[in-house]
C-alpha atoms as a PDB file:
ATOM      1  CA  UNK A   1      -8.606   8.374  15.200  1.00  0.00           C
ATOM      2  CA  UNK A   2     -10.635   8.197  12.048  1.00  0.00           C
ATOM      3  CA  UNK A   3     -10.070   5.311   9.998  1.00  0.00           C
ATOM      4  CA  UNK A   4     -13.743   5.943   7.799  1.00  0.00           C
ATOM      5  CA  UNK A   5     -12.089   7.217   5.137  1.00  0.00           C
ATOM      6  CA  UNK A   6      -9.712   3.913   4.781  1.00  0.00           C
ATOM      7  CA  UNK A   7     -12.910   1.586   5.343  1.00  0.00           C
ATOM      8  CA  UNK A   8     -14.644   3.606   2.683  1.00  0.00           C
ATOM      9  CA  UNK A   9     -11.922   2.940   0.349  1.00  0.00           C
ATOM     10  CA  UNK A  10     -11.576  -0.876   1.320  1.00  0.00           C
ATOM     11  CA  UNK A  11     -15.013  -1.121   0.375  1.00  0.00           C
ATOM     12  CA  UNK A  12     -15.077   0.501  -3.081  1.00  0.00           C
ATOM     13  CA  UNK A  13     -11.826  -1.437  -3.755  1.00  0.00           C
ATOM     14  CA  UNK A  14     -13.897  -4.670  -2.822  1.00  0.00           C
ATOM     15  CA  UNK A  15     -17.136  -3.360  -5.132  1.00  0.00           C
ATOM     16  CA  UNK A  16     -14.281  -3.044  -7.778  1.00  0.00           C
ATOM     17  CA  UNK A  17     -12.025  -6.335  -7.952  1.00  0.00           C
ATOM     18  CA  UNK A  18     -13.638  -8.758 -10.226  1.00  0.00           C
ATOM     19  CA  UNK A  19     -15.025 -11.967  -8.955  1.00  0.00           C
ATOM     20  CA  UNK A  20     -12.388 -14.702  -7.563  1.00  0.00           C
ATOM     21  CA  UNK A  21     -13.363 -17.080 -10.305  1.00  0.00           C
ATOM     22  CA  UNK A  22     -12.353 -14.391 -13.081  1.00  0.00           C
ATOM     23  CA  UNK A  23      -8.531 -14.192 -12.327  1.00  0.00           C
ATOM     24  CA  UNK A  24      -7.643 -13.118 -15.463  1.00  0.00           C
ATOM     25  CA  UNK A  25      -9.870 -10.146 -15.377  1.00  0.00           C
ATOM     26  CA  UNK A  26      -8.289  -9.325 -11.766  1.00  0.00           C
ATOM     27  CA  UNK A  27      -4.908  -9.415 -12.632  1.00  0.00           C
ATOM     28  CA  UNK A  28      -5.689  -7.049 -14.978  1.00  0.00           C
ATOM     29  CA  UNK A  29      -7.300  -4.761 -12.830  1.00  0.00           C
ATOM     30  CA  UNK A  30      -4.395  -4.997 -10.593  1.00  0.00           C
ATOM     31  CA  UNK A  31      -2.150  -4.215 -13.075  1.00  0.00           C
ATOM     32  CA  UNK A  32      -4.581  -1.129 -14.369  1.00  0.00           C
ATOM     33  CA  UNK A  33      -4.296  -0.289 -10.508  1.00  0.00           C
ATOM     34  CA  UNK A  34      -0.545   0.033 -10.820  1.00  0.00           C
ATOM     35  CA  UNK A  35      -0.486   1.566 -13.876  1.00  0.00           C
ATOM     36  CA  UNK A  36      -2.344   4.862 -12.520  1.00  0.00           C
ATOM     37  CA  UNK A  37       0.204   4.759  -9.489  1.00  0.00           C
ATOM     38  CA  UNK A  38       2.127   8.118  -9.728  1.00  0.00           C
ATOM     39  CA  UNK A  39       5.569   7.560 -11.036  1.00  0.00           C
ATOM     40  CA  UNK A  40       8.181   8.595  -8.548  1.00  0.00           C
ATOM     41  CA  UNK A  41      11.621   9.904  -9.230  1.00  0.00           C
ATOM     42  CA  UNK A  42      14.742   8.694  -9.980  1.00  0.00           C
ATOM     43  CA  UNK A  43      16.232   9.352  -6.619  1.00  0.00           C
ATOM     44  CA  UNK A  44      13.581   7.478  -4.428  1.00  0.00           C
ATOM     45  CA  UNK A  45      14.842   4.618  -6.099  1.00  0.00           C
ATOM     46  CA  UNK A  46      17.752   3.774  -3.611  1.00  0.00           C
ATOM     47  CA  UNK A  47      19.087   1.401  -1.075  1.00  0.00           C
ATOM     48  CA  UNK A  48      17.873   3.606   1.908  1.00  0.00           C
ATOM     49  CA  UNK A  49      13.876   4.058   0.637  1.00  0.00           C
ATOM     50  CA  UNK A  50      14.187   0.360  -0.027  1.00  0.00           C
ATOM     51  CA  UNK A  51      11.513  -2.171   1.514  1.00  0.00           C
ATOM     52  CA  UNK A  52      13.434  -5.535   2.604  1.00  0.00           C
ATOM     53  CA  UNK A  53      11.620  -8.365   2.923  1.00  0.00           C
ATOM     54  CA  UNK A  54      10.343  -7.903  -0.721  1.00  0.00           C
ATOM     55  CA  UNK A  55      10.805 -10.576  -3.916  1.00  0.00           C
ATOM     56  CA  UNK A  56      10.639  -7.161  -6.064  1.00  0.00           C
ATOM     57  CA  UNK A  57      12.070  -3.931  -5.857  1.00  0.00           C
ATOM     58  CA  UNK A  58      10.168  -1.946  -3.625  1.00  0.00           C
ATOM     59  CA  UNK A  59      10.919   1.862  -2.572  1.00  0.00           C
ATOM     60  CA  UNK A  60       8.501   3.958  -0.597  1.00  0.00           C
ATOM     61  CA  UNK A  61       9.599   7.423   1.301  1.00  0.00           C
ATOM     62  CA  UNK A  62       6.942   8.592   3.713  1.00  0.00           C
ATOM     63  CA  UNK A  63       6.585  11.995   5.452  1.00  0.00           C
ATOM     64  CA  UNK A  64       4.606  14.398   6.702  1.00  0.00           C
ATOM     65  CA  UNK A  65       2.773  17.058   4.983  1.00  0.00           C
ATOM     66  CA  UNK A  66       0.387  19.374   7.352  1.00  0.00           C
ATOM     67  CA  UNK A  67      -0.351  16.521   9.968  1.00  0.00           C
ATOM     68  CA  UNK A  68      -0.975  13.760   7.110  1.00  0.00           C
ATOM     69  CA  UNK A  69       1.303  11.330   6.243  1.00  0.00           C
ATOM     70  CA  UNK A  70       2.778  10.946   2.086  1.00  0.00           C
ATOM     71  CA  UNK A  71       3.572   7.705   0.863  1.00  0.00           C
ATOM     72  CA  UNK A  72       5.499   7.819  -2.217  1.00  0.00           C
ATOM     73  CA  UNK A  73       6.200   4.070  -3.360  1.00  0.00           C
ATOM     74  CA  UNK A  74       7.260   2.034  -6.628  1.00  0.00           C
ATOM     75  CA  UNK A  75       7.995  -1.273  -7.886  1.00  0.00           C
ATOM     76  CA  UNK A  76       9.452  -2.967 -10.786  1.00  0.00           C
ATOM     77  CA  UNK A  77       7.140  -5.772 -10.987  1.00  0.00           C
ATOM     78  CA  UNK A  78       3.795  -4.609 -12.435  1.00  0.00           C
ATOM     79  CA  UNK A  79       1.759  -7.001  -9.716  1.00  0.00           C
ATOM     80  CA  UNK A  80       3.646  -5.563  -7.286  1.00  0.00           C
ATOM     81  CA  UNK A  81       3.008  -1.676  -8.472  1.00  0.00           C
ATOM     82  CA  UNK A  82      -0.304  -2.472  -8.727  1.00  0.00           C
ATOM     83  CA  UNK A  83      -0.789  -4.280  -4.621  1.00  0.00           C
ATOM     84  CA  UNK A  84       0.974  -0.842  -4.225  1.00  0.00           C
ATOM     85  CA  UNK A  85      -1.378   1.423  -5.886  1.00  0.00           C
ATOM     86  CA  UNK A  86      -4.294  -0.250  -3.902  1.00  0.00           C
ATOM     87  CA  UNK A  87      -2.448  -0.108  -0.400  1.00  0.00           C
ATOM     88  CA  UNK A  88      -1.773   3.395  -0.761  1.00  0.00           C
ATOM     89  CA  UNK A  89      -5.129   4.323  -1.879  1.00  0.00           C
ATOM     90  CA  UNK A  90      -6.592   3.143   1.312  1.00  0.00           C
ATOM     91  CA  UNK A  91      -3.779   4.427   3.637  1.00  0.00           C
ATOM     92  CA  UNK A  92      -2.080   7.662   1.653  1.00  0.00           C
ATOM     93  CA  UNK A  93      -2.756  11.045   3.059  1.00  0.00           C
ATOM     94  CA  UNK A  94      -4.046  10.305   6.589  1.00  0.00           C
ATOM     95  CA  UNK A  95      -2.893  11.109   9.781  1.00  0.00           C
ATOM     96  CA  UNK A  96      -0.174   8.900  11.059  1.00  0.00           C
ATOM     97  CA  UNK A  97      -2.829   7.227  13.848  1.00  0.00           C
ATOM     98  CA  UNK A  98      -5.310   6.563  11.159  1.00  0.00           C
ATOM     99  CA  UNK A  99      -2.954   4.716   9.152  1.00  0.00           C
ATOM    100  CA  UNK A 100      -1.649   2.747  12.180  1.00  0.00           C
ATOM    101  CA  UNK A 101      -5.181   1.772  13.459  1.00  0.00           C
ATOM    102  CA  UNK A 102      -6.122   0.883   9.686  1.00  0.00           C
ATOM    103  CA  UNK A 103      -6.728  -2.918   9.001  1.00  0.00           C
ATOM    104  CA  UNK A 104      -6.658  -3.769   5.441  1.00  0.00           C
ATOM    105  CA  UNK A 105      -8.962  -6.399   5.103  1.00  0.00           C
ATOM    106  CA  UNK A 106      -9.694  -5.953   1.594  1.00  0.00           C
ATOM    107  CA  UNK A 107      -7.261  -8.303   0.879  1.00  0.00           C
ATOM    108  CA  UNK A 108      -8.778 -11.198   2.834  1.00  0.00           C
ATOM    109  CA  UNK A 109     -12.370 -10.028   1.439  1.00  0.00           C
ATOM    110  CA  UNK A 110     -11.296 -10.084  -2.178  1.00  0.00           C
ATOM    111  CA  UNK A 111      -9.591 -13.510  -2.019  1.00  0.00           C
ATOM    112  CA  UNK A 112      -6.169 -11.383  -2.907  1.00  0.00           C
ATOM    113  CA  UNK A 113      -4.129 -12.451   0.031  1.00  0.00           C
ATOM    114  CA  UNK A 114      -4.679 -16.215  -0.493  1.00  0.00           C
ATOM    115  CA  UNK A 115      -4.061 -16.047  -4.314  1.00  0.00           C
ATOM    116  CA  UNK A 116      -0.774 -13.880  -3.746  1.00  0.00           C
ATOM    117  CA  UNK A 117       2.205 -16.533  -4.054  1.00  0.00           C
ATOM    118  CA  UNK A 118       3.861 -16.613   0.051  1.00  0.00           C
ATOM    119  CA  UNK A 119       6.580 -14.621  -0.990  1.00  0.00           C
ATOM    120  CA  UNK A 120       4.602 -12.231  -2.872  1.00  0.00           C
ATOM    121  CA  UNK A 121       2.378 -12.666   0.817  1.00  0.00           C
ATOM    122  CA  UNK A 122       5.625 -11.526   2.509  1.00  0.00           C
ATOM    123  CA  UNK A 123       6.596  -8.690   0.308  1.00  0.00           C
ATOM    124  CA  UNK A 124       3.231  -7.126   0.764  1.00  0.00           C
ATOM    125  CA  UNK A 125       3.291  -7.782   4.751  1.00  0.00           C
ATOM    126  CA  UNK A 126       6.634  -6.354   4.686  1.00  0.00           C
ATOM    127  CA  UNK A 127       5.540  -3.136   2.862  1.00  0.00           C
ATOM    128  CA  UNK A 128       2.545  -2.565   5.257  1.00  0.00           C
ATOM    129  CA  UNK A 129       4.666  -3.077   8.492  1.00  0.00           C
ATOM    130  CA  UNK A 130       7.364  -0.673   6.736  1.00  0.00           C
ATOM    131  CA  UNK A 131       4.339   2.010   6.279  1.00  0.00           C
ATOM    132  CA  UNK A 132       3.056   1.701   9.895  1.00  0.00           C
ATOM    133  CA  UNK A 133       6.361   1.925  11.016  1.00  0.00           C
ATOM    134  CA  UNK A 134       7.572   4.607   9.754  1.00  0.00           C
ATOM    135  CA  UNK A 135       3.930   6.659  10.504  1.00  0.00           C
ATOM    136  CA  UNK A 136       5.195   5.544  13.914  1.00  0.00           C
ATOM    137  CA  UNK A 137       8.900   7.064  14.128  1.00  0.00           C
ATOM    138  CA  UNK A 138       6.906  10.316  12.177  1.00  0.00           C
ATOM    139  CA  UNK A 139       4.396  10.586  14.630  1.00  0.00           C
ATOM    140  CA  UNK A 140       7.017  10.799  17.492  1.00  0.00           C
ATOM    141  CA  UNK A 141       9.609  13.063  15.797  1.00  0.00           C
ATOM    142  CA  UNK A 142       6.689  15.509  15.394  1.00  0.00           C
ATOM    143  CA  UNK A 143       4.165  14.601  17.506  1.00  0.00           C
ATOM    144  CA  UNK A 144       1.345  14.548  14.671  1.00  0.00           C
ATOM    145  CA  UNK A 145      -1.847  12.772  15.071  1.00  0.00           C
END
């Protein structure tokens, strides 16, 4: 397992967020985050890629690509799309292991997870179990690392 590229990321996310005490200036970045998130199309947007569990609209599809694992994902609340952008920076295009031995503690290092609402805490829970998951039920179908 090799989860230095993931830590690497959590880190330059951290070196990135603005400070706690300038919210304004982090929801913004957030919402730059999500902006840059690649739009997906039209037909990932359905009731089976969607995340339950989530306050938004969330749809992700995940597979395999050469032994790493694709995470395609979109919301329609920009706060939301941009949570997403930053998960799937630290955790898109790694082997499935890597992404299931990843902790994201960027969140708790940034101050994000206690300033997320607890449903917004939920959705973003929900969306990480739903990733690990599936890297799970991928990693068995084809035996990837």
């Amino acid at each position: 397992m090799n989860i230095e590229g993931a830590d690497k990321e959590q880190e330059k996310i951290i070196q990135e967020m603005p400070p706690e005490e300038e919210w304004t200036e982090r929801y913004k970045y957030i919402i730059r985050q999500g902006d840059a998130l690649e739009n997906i199309s039209e037909d990932i947007r359905s009731n089976e890629n969607k995340i339950s569990g989530c306050q938004s609209s969330v749809w992700a599809r995940i597979y395999n690509r050469d032994g790493k694992i694709i995470i395609n994902a979109d919301s329609d609340a920009k706060i939301v799309r941009g949570m997403l952008s930053l998960i799937l920076r630290v955790l898109n295009n790694r082997g499935a292991d890597d992404i299931i031995g990843t902790k994201l503690y960027f969140m708790e290092k940034t101050g994000l997870a206690k300033s997320l609402s607890p449903a917004r805490a939920r959705g973003v829970e929900s969306v990480i179990k739903y990733i690990k998951k599936a890297c799970g039920e991928i990693r068995t179908r084809t035996d990837i690392k």
